[in-house]
N, C-alpha and C. Protein backbone atom coordinates (compact mmCIF):
# COMPACT_ATOMS: atom_id res chain seq x y z
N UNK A 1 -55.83 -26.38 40.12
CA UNK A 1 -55.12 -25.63 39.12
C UNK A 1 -54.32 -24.54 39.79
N UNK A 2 -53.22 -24.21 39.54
CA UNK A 2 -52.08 -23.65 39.96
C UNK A 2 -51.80 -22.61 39.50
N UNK A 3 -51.84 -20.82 39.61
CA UNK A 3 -51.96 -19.92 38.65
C UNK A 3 -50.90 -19.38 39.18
N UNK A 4 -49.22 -18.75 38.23
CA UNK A 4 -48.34 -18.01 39.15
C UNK A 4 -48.43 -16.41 38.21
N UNK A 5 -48.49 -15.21 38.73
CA UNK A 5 -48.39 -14.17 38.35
C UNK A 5 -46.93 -13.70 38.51
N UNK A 6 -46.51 -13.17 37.06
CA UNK A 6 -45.41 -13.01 37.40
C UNK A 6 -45.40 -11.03 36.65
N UNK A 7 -44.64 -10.11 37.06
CA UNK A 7 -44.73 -8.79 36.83
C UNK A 7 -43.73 -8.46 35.93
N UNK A 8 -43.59 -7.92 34.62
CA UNK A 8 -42.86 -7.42 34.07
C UNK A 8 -42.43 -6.12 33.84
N UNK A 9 -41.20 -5.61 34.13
CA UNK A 9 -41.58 -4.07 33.60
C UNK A 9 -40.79 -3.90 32.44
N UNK A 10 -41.65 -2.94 31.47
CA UNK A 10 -41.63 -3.00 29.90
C UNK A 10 -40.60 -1.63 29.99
N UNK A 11 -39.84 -1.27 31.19
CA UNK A 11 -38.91 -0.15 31.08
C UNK A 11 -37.22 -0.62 31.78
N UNK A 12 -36.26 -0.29 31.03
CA UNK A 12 -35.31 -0.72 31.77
C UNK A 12 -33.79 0.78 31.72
N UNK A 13 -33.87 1.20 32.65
CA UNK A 13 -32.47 2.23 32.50
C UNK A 13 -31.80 1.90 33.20
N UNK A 14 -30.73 2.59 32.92
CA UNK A 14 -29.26 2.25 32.86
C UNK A 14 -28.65 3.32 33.45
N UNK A 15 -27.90 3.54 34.25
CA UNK A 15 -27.15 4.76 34.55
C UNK A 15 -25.50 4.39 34.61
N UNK A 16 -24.95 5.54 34.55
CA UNK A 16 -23.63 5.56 34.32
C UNK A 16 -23.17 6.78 35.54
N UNK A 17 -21.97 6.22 36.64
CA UNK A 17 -21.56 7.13 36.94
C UNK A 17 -20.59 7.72 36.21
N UNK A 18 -20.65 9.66 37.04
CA UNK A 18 -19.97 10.65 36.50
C UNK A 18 -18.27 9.76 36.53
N UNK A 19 -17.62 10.12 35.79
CA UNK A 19 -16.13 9.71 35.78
C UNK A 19 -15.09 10.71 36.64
N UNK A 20 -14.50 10.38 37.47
CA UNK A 20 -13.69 11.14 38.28
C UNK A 20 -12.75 11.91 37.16
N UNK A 21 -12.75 13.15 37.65
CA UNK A 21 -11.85 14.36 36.94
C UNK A 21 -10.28 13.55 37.41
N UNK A 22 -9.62 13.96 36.04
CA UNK A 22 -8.30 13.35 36.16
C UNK A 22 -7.84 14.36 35.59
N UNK A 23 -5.75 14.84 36.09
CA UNK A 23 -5.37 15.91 35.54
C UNK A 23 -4.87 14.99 34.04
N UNK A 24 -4.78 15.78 32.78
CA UNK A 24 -4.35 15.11 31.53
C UNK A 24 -2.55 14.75 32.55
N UNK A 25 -2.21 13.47 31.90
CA UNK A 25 -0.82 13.50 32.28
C UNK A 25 0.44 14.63 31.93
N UNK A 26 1.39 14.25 32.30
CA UNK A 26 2.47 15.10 32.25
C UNK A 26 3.04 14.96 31.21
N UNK A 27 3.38 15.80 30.12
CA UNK A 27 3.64 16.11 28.99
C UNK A 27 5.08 16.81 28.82
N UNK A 28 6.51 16.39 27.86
CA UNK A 28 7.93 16.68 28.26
C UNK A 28 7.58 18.45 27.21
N UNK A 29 8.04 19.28 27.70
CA UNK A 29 8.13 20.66 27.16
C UNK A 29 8.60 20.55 25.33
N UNK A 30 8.52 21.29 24.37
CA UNK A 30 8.11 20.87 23.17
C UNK A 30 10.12 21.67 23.21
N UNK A 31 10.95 21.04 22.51
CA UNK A 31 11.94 21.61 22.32
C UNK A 31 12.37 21.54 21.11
N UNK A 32 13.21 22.34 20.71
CA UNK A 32 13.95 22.54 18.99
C UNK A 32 14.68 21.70 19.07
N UNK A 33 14.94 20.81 17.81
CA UNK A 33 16.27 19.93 17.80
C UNK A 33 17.40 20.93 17.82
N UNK A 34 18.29 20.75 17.82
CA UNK A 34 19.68 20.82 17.39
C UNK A 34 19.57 21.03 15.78
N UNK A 35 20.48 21.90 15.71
CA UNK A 35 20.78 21.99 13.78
C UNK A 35 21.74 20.64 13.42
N UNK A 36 20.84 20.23 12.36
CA UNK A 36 22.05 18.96 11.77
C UNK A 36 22.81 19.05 10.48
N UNK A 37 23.20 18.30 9.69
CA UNK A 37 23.38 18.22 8.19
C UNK A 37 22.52 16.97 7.80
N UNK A 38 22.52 17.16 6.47
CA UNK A 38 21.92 16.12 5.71
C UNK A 38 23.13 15.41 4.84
N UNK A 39 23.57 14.11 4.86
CA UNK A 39 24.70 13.54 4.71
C UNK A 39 24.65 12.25 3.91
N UNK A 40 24.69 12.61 2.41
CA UNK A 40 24.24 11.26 1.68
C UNK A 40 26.10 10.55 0.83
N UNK A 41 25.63 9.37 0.99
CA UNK A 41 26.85 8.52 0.91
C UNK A 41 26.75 7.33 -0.47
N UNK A 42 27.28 7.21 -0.94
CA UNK A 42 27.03 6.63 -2.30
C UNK A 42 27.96 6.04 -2.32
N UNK A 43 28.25 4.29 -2.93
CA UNK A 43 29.33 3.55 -3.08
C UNK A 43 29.51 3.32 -4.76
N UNK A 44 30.78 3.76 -4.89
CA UNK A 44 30.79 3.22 -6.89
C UNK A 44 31.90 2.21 -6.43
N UNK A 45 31.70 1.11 -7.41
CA UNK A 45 32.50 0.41 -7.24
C UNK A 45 33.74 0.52 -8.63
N UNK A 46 34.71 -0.16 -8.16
CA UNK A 46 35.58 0.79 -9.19
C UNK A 46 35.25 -0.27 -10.89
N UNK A 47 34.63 -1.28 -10.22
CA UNK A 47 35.19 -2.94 -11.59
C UNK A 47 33.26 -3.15 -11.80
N UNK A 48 32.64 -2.98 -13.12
CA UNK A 48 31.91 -3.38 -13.02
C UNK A 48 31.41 -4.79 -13.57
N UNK A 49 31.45 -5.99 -13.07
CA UNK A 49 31.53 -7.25 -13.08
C UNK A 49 29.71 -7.48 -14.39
N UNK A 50 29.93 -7.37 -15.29
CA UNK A 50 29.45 -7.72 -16.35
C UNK A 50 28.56 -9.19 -16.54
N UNK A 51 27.61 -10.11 -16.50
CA UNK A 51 27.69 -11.24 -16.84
C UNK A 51 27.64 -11.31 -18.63
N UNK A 52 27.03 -10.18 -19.21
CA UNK A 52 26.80 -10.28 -20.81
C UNK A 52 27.58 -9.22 -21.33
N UNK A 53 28.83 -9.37 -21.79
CA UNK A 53 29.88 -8.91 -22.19
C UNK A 53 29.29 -7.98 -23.99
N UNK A 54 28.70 -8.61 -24.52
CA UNK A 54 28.54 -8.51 -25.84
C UNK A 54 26.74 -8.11 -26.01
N UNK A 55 26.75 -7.22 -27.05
CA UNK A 55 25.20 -7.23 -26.82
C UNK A 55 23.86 -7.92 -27.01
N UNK A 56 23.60 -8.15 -26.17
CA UNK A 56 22.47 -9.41 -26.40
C UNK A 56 22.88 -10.36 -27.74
N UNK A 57 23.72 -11.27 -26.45
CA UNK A 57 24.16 -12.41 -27.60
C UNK A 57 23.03 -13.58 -28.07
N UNK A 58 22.08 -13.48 -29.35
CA UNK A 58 20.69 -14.15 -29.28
C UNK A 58 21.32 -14.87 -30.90
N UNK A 59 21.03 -16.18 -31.06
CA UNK A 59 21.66 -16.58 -32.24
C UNK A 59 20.12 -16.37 -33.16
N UNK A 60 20.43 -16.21 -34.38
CA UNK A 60 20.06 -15.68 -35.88
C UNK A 60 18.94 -16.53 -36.12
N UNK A 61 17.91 -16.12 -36.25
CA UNK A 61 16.57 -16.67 -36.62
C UNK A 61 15.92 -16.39 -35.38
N UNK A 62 16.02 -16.19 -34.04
CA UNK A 62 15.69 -16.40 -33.05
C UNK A 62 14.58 -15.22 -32.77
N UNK A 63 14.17 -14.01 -33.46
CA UNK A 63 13.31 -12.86 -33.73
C UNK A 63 12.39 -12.91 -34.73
N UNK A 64 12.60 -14.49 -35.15
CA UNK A 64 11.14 -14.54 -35.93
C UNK A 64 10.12 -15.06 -35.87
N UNK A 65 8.92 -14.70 -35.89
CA UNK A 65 7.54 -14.97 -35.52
C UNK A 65 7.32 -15.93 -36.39
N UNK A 66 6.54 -16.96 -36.52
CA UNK A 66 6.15 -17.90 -37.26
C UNK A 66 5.21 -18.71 -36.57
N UNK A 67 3.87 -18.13 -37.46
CA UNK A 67 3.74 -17.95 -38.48
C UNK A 67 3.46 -16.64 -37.99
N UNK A 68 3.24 -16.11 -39.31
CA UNK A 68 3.02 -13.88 -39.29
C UNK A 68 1.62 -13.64 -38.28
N UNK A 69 1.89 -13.20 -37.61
CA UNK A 69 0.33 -12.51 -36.92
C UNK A 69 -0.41 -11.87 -37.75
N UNK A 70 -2.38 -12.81 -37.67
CA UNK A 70 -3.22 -12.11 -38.58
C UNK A 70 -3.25 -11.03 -37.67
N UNK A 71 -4.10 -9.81 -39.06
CA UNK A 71 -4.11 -8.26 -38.26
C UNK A 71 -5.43 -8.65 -37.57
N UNK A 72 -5.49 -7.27 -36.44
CA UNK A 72 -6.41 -8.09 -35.60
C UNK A 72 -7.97 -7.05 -36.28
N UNK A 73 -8.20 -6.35 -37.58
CA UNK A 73 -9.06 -6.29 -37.83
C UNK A 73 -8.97 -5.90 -39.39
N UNK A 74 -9.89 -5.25 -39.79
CA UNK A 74 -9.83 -5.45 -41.65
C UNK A 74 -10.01 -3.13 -41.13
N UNK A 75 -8.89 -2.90 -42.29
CA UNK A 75 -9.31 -1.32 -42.43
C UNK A 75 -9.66 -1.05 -43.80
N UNK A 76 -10.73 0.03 -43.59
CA UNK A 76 -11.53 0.32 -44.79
C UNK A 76 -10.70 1.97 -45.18
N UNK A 77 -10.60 2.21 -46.05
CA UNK A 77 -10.44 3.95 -46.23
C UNK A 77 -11.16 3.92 -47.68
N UNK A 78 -11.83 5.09 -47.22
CA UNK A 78 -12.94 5.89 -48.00
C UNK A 78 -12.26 7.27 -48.54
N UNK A 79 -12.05 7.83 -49.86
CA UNK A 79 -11.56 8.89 -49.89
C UNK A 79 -13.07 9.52 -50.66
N UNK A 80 -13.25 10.95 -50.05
CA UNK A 80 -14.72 11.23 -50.50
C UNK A 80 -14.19 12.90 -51.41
């Protein structure tokens, strides 16, 4: 019979080296713009090209519900 011992250790760390100091990079000096204007531009055109000339051209009967919508509940009034 053949017996192998084997050793565990129930601890394990970790280390981390320190990180080499670095200078922060080089950064451009913080400067003022220049003064500007603010410059807004708007196009009207002179012709305004219409497709519905007339007002809502809808032919006659065409706004009616059919059949009438039931109301959607019953109201009671009580005068006391």
């Amino acid at each position: 019979m053949n017996v192998a011992v084997t050793v565990v250790a129930a601890l394990k760390v970790t280390v981390q080296a320190p990180v080499p100091e670095q200078p922060p990079p080089v950064q451009p000096p913080k400067v003022e713009p220049a003064a500007g204007a603010a410059v807004s531009v708007t196009a009207v055109p002179l012709v305004k090209l219409a497709e519905q000339v007339a007002p809502q051209s809808m032919p006659a009967g065409e706004l009616v519900t059919v059949p009438l919508p039931v109301p959607a509940g019953v109201t009671v009034r009580v005068k006391v």
